[in-house]
C-alpha atoms as a PDB file:
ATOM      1  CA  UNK A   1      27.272  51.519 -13.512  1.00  0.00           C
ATOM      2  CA  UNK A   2      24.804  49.318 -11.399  1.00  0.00           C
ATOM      3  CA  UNK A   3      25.759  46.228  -9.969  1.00  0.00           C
ATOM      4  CA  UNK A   4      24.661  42.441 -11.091  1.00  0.00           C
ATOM      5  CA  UNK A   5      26.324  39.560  -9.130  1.00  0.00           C
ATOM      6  CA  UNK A   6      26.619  36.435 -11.122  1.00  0.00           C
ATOM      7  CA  UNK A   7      26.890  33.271  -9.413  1.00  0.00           C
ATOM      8  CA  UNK A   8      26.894  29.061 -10.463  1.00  0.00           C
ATOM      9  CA  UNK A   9      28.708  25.781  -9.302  1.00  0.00           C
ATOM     10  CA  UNK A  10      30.633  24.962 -12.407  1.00  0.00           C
ATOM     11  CA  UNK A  11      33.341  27.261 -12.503  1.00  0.00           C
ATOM     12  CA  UNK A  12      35.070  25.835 -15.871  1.00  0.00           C
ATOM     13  CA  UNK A  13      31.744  27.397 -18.073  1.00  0.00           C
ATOM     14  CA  UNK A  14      31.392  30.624 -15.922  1.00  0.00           C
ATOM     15  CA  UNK A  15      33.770  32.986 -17.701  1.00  0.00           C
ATOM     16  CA  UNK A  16      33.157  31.104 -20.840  1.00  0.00           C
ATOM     17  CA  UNK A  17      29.581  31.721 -20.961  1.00  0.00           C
ATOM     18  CA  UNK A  18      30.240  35.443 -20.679  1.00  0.00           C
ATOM     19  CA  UNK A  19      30.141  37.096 -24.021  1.00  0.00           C
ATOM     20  CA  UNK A  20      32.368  40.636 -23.155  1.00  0.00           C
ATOM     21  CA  UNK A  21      35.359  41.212 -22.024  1.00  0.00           C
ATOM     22  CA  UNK A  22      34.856  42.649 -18.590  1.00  0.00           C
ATOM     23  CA  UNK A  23      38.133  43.332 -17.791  1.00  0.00           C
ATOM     24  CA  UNK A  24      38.646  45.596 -15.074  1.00  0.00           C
ATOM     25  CA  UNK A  25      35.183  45.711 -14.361  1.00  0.00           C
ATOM     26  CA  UNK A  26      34.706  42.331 -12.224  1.00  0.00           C
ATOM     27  CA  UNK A  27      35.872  40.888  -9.397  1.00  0.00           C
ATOM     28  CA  UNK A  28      35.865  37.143  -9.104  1.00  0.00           C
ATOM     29  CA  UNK A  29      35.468  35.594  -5.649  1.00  0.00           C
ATOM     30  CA  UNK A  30      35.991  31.623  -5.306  1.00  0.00           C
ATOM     31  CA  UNK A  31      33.079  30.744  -2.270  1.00  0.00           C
ATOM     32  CA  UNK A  32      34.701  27.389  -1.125  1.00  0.00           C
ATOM     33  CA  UNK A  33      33.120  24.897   1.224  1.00  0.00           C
ATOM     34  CA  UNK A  34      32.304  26.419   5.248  1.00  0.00           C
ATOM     35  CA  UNK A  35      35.327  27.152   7.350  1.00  0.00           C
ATOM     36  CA  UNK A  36      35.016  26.029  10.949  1.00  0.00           C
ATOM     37  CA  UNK A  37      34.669  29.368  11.839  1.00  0.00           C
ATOM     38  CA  UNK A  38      31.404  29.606   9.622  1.00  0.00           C
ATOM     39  CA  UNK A  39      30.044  26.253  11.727  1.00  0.00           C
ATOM     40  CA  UNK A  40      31.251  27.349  14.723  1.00  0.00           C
ATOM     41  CA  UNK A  41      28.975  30.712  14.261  1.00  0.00           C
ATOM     42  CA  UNK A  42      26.004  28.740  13.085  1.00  0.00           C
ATOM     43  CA  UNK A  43      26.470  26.203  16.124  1.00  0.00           C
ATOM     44  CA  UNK A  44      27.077  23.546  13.501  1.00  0.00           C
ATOM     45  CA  UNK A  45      30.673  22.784  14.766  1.00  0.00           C
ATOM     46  CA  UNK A  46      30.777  19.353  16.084  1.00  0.00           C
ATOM     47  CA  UNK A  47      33.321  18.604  19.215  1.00  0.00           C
ATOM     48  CA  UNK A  48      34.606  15.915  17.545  1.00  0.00           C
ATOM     49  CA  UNK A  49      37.044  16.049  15.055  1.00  0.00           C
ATOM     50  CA  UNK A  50      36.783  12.957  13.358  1.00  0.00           C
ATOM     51  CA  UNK A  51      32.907  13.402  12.888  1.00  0.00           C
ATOM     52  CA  UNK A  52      33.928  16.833  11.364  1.00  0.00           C
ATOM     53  CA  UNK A  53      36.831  15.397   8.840  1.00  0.00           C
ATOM     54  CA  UNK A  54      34.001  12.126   7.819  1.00  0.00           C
ATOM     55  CA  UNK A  55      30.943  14.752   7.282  1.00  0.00           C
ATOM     56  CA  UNK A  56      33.132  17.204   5.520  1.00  0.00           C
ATOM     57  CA  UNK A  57      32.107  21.391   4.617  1.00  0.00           C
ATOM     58  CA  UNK A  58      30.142  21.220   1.863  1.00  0.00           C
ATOM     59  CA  UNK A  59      27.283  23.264   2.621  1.00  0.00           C
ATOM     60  CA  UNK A  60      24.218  20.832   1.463  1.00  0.00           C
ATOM     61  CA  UNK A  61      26.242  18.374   4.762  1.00  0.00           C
ATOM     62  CA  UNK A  62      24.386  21.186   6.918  1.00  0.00           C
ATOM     63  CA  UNK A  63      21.780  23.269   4.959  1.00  0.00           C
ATOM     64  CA  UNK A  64      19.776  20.292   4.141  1.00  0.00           C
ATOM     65  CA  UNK A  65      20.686  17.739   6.562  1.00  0.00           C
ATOM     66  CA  UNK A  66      21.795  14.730   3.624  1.00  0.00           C
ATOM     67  CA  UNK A  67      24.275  12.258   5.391  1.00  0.00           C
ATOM     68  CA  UNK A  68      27.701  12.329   3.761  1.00  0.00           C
ATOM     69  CA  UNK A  69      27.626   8.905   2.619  1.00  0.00           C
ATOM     70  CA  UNK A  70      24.321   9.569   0.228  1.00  0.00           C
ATOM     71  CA  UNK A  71      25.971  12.781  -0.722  1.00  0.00           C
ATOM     72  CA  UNK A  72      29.428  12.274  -2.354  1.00  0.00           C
ATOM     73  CA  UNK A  73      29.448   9.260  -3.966  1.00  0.00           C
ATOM     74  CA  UNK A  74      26.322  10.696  -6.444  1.00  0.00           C
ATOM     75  CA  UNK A  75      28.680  14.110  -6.253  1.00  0.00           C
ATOM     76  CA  UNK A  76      31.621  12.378  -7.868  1.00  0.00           C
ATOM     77  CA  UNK A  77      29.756  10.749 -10.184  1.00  0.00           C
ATOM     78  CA  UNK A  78      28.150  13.561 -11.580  1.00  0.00           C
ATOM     79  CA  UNK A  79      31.414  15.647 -11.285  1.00  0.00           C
ATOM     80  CA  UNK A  80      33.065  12.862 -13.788  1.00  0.00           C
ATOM     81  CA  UNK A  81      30.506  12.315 -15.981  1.00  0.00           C
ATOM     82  CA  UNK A  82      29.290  15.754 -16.440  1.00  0.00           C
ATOM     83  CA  UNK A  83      31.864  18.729 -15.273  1.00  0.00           C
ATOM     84  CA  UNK A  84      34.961  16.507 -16.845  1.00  0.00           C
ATOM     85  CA  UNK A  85      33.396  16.031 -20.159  1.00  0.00           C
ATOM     86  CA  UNK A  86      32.577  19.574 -20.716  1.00  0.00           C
ATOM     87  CA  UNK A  87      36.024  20.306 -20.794  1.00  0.00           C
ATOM     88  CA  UNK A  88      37.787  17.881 -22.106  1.00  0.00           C
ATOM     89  CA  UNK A  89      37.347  14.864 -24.552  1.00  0.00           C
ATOM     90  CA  UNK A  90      38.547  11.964 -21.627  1.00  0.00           C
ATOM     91  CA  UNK A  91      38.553   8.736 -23.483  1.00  0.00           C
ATOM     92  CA  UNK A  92      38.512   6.535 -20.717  1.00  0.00           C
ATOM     93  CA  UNK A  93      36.433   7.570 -18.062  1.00  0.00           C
ATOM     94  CA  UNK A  94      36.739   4.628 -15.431  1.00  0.00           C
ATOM     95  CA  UNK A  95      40.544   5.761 -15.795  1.00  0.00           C
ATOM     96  CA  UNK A  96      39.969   9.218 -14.656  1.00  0.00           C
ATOM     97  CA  UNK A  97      37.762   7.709 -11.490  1.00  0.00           C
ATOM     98  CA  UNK A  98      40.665   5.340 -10.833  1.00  0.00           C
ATOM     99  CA  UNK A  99      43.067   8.365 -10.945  1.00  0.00           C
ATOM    100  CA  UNK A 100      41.017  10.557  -9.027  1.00  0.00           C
ATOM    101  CA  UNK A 101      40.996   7.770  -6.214  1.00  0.00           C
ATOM    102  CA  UNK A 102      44.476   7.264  -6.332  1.00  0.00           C
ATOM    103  CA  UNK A 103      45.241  11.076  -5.858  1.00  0.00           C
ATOM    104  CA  UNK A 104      42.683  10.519  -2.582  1.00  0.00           C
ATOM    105  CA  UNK A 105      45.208   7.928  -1.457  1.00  0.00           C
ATOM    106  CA  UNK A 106      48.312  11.055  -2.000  1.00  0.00           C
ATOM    107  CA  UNK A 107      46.852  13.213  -0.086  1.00  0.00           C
ATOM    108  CA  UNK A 108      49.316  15.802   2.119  1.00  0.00           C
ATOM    109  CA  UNK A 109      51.914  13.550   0.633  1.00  0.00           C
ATOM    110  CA  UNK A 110      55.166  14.775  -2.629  1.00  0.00           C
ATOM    111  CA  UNK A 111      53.151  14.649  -5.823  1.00  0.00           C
ATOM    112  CA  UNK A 112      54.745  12.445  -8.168  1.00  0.00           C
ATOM    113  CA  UNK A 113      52.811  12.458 -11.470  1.00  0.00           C
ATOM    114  CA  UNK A 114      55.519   9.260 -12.970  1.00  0.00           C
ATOM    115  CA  UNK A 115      54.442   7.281 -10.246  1.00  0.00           C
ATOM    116  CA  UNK A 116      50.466   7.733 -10.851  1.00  0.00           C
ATOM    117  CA  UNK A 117      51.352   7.254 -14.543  1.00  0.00           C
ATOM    118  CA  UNK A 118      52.770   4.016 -14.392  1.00  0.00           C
ATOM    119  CA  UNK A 119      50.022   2.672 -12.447  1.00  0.00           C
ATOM    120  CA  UNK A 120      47.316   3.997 -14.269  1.00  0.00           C
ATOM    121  CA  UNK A 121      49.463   2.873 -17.834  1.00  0.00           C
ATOM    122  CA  UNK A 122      49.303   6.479 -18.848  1.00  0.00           C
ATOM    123  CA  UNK A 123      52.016   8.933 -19.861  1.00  0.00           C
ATOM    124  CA  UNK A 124      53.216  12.134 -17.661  1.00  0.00           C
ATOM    125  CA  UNK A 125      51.680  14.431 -19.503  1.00  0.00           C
ATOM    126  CA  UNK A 126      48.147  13.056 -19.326  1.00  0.00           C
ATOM    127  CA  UNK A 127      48.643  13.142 -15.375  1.00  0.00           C
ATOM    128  CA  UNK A 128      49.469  16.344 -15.494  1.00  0.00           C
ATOM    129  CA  UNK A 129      46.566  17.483 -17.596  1.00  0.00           C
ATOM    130  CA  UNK A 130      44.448  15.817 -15.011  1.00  0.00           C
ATOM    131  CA  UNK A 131      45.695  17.004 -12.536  1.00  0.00           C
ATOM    132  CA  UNK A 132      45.288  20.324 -13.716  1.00  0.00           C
ATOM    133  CA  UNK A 133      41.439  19.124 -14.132  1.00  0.00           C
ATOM    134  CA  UNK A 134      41.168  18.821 -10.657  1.00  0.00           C
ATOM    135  CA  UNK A 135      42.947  22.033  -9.681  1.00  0.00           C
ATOM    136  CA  UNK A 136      40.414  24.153 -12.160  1.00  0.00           C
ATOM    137  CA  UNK A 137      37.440  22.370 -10.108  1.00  0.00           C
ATOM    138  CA  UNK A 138      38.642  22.927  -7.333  1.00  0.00           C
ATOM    139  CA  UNK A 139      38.775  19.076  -5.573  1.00  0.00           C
ATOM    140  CA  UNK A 140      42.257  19.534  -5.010  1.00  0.00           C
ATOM    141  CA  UNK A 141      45.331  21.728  -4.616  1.00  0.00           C
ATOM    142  CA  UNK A 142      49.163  22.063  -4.793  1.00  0.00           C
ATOM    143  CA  UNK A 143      51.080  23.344  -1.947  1.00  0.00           C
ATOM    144  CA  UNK A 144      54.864  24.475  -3.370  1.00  0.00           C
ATOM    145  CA  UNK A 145      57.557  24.015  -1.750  1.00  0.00           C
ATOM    146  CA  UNK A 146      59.724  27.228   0.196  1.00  0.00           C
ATOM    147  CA  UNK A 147      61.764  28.439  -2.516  1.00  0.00           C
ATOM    148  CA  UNK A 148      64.295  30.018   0.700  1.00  0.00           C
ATOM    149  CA  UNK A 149      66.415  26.780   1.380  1.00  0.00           C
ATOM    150  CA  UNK A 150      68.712  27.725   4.874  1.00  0.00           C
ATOM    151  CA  UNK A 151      71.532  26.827   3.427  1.00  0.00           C
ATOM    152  CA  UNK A 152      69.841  23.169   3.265  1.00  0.00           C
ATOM    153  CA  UNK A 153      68.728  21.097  -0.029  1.00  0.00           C
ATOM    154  CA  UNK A 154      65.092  21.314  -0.294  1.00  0.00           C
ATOM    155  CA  UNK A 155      62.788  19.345  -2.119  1.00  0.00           C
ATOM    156  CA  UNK A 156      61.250  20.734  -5.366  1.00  0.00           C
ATOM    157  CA  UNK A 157      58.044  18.963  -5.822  1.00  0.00           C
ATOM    158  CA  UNK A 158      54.759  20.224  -4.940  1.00  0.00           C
ATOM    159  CA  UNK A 159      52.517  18.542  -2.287  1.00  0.00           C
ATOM    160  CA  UNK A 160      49.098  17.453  -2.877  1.00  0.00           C
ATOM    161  CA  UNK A 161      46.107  17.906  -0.513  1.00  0.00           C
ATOM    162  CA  UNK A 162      41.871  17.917  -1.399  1.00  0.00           C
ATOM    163  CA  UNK A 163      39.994  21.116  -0.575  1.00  0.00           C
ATOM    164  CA  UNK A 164      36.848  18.807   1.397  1.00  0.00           C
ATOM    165  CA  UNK A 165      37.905  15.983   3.719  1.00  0.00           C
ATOM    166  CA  UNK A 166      34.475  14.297   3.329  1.00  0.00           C
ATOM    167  CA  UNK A 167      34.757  13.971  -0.606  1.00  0.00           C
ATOM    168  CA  UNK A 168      38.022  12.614   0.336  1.00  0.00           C
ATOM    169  CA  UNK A 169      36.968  10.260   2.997  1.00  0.00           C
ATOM    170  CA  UNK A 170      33.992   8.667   0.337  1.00  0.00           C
ATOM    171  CA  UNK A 171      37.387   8.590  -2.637  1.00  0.00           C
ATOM    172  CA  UNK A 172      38.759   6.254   0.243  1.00  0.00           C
ATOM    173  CA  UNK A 173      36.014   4.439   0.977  1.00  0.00           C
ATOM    174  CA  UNK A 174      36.008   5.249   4.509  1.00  0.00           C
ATOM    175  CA  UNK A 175      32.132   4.339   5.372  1.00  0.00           C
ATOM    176  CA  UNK A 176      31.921   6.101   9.197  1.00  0.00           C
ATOM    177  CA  UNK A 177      33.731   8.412  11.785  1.00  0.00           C
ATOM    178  CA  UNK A 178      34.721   5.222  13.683  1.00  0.00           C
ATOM    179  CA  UNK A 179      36.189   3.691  10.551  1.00  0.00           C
ATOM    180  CA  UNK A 180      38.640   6.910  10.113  1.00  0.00           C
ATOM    181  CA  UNK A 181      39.878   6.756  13.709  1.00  0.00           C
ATOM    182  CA  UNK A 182      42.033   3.739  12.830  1.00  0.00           C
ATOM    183  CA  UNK A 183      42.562   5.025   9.310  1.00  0.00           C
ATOM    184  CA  UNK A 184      45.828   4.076   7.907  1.00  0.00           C
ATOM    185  CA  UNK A 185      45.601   7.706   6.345  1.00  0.00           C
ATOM    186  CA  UNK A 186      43.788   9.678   9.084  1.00  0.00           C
ATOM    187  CA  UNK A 187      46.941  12.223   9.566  1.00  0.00           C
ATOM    188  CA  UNK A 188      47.240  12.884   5.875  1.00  0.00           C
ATOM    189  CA  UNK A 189      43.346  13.894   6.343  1.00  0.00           C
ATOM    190  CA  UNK A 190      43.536  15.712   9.391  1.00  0.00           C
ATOM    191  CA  UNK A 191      47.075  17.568   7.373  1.00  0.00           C
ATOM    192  CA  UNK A 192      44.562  18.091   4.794  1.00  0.00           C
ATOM    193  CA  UNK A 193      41.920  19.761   6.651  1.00  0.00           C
ATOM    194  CA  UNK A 194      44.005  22.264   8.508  1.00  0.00           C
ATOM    195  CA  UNK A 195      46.023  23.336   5.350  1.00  0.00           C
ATOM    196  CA  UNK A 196      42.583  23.391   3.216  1.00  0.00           C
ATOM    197  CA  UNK A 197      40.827  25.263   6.161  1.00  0.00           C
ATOM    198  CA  UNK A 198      43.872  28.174   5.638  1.00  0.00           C
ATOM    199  CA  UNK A 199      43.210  28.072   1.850  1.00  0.00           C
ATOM    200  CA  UNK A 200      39.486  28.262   1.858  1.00  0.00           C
ATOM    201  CA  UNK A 201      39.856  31.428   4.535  1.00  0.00           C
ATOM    202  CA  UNK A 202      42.599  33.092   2.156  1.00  0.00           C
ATOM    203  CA  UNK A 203      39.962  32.391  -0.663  1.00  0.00           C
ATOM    204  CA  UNK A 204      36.842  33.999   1.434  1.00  0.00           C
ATOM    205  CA  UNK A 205      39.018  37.123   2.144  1.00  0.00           C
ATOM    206  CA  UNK A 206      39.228  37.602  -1.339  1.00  0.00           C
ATOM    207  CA  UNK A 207      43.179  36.926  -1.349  1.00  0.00           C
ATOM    208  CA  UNK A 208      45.435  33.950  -2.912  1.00  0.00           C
ATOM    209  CA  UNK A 209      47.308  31.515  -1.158  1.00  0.00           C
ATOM    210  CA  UNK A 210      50.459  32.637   0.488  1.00  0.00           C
ATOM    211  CA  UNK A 211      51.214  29.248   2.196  1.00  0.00           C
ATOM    212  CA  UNK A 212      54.047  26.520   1.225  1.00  0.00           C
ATOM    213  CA  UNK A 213      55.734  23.920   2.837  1.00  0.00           C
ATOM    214  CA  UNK A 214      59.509  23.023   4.113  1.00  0.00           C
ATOM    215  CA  UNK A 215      61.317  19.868   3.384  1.00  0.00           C
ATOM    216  CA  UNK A 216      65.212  19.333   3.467  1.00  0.00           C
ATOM    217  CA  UNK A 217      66.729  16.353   1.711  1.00  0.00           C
ATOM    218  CA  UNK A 218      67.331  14.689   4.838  1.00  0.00           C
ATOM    219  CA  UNK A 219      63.298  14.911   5.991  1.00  0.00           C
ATOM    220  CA  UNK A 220      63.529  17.423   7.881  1.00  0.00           C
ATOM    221  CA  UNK A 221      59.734  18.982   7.659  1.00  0.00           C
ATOM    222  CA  UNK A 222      57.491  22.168   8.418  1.00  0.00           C
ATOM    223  CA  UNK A 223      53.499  21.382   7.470  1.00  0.00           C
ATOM    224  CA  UNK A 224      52.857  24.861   6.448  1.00  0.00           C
ATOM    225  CA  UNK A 225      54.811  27.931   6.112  1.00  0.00           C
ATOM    226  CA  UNK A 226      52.775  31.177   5.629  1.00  0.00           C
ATOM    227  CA  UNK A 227      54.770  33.960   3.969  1.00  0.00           C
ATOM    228  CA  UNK A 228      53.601  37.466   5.343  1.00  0.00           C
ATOM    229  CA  UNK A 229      56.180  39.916   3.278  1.00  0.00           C
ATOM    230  CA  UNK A 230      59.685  39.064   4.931  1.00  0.00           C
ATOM    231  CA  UNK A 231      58.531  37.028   7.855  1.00  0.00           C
ATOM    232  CA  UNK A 232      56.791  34.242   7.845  1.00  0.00           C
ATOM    233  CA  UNK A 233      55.213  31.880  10.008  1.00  0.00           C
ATOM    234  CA  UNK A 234      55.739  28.098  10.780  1.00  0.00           C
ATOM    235  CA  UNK A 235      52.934  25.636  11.781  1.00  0.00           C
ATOM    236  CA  UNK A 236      53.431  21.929  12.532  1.00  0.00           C
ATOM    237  CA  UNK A 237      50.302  19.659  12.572  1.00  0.00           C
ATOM    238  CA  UNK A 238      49.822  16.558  14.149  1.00  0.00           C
ATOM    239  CA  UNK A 239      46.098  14.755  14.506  1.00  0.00           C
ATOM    240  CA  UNK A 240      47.082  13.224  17.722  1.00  0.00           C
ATOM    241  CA  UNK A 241      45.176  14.584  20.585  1.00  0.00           C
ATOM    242  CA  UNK A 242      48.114  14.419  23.594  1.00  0.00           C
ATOM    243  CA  UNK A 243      51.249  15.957  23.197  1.00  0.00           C
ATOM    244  CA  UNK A 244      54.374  14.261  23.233  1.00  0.00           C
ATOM    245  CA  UNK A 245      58.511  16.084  22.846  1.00  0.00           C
ATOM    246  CA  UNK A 246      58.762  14.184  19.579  1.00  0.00           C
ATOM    247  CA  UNK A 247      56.084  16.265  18.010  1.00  0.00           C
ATOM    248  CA  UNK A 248      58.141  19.311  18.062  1.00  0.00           C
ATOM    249  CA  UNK A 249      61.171  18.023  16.099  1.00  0.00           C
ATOM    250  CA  UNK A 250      60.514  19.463  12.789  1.00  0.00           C
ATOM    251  CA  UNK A 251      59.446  22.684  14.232  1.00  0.00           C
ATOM    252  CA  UNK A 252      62.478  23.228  16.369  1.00  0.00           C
ATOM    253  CA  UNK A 253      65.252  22.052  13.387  1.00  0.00           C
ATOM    254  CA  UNK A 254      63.616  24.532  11.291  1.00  0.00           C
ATOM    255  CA  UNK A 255      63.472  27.437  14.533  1.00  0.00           C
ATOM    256  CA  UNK A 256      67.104  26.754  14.579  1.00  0.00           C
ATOM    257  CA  UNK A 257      68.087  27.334  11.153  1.00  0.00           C
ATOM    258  CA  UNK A 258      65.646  29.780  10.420  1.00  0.00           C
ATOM    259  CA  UNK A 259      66.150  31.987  13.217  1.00  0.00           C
ATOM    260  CA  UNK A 260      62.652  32.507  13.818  1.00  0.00           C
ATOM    261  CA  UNK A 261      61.309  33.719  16.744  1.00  0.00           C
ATOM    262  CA  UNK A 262      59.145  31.560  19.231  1.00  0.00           C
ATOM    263  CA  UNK A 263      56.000  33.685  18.489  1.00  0.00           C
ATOM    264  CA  UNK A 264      55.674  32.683  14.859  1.00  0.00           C
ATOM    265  CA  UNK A 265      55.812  28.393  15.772  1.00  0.00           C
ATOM    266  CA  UNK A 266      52.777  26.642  15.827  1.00  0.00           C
ATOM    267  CA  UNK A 267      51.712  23.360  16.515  1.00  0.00           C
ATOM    268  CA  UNK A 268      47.756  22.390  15.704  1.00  0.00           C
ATOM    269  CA  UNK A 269      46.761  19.122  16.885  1.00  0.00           C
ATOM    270  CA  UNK A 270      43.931  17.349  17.210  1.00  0.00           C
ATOM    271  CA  UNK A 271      43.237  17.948  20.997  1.00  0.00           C
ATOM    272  CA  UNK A 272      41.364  21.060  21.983  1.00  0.00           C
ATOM    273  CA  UNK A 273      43.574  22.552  25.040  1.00  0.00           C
ATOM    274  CA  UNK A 274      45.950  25.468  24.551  1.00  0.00           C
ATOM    275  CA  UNK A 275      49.773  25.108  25.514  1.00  0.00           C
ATOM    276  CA  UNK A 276      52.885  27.721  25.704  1.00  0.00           C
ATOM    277  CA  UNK A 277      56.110  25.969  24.547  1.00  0.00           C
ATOM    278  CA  UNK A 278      59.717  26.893  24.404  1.00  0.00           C
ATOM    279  CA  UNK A 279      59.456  26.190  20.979  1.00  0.00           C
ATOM    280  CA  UNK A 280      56.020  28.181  20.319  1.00  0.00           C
ATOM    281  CA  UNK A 281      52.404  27.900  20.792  1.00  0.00           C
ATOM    282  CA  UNK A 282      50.296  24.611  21.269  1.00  0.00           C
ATOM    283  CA  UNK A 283      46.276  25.148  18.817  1.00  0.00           C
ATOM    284  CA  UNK A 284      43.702  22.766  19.361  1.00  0.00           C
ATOM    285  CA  UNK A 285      42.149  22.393  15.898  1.00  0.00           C
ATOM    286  CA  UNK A 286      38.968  24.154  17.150  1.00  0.00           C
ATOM    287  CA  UNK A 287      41.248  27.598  17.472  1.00  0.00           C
ATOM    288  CA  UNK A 288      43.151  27.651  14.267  1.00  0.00           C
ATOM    289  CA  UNK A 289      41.249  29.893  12.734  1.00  0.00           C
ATOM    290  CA  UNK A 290      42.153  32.500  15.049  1.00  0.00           C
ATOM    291  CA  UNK A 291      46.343  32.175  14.179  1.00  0.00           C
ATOM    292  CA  UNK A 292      44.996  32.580  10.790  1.00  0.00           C
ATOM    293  CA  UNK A 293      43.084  35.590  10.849  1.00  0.00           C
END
C-alpha cells in the first residue's frame, strides 16, 4: 500500500485538508515539544532548572539558537491572529489574549470557567469554547480528577496546566531565569512542567494520557496519579530543592487511605539527589523520566 507520512504545525486544518476518509488506514501521532530526556541525549539539558522552565521545549529554543524572549511573544501573536481565526469567528480578539493570559496565571491550579467569565464580562459557555480552543492547539491541558474517592469527598473539577513552561513564562511576563526564582507562581510552573513532561512522553509513545489528580474536600492533595490497570501510582511534586517532613503530607494521607504500597510514592522536587523514604522514593527533576518510562 506504500507509505506517505504527512506532517504540519497547525493541527486544527490537518485532517480537514484531507479529502478521504482514511479510516483505519492512518495513524496520527501528536510530536509535542522535547522531553528532558530528548535534551538530555542531545547534551542540551541545562543543570539548572529554572533556566530550563524560562527557555522552555520548543524545539526552534535549541535547533536554531533564538532566545525565548524574541521567540514567544511573536509565537502568540501569530497563534491568535492566525491559528484562532481559522477556526473560529472570535469577535474580540484582545479578549481572547486577555483570557489566554489569565489561564497562564491558573496554571496547575481547579479550573473554574465562572470565575474567568466574570472577569473577562463573558458568559460560561464562551470560556468553555475557548478553552476548548486551547486544548485543540495544544497550549494547554486538563488533568481530571480520580474518579476512586477512598471513602473521602473529592473534588470534581478539572485542573489546568500549559504543555511549554516558556510560552507560559512570556503569558506571565516573566522577562529572565532570575525573575522566576522569586516568582509568586514558580511552583505552579515547576507542577506544570513535571505533569506536561509525563503527557508529552505518553504522547511520543504513541499512547493517551492515563494521569489524574487527588483532592479531598478537606485539601488533602496528590499532584499526579498515574493509573496503570488496577494499580496506580502516586507522585507528589514540590520545586523546592531541600527536603523538609512537611513535604510528604499529602503523599502519606493518601498512602494511608489508599493502601498503597511504598514502591508506587513519589516525590519529584526540584533538587537533583536521590532519597529512600518510609513513605517512598525521593526524584530529582533531572530523573523523572526514568519513573515514567
Amino acid at each position: 500500500m506504500g507509505r506517505f507520512i504527512l506532517t504540519g504545525s497547525q493541527n486544527f486544518l490537518l485532517l480537514e485538508k484531507i479529502t478521504q476518509s482514511l479510516a483505519g488506514r492512518v495513524a496520527v501521532l501528536h510530536l509535542m515539544p522535547f522531553g528532558i530526556k530528548e535534551l538530555d541525549k542531545a547534551g542540551l539539558l541545562t543543570e539548572e532548572v529554572d533556566r530550563l522552565l524560562f527557555a522552555g521545549t520548543y524545539p526552534v529554543i535549541y535547533d536554531r539558537q533564538v532566545a525565548a524572549p524574541d521567540y514567544y511573544p511573536s509565537y502568540i501573536q501569530t497563534y491568535i491572529e492566525r491559528d484562532v481565526r481559522s477556526i473560529k469567528n472570535i469577535g474580540d480578539l484582545a479578549a481572547f489574549q486577555r483570557f489566554v493570559r489569565l489561564c497562564a496565571g491558573r496554571t496547575g491550579q481547579l479550573l473554574n470557567l465562572s470565575g474567568l467569565g466574570d472577569e473577562l464580562g463573558v458568559n460560561y459557555k464562551t470560556v468553555s469554547s475557548w478553552i476548548a480552543i486551547l486544548e485543540a492547539s495544544f497550549i494547554v491541558f486538563l488533568l481530571k480528577p480520580h474518579y476512586k474517592n477512598f471513602n473521602k469527598r473529592i473534588v470534581k473539577q478539572p485542573k489546568l496546566y500549559f504543555f511549554d513552561t516558556g510560552l507560559l513564562c512570556s503569558l506571565l511576563d516573566i522577562q529572565s531565569p532570575d525573575q522566576l526564582r522569586s516568582h509568586y507562581l514558580r511552583g505552579n510552573i515547576f507542577e506544570t512542567f513535571v505533569v506536561a513532561e509525563y503527557i508529552k512522553q505518553r504522547f511520543h509513545a504513541g499512547a493517551r494520557s492515563n494521569a489524574f489528580f487527588w483532592r479531598n474536600n478537606t485539601g488533602h492533595e496528590v499532584d499526579m496519579l498515574i493509573e496503570e490497570g488496577d494499580a496506580f501510582r502516586a507522585v507528589e511534586i514540590k520545586s523546592g530543592e531541600t527536603i523538609a517532613p512537611d513535604l510528604f503530607k499529602g503523599l502519606d494521607f493518601f498512602r494511608k487511605i489508599s493502601g498503597l504500597s511504598p514502591d508506587n510514592c513519589f516525590l519529584i522536587y526540584g533538587g537533583t539527589k536521590k532519597y529512600a523514604r518510609d513513605f517512598g522514593r525521593v526524584i530529582g527533576w533531572r530523573d523523572m523520566a526514568r519513573i515514567f518510562s
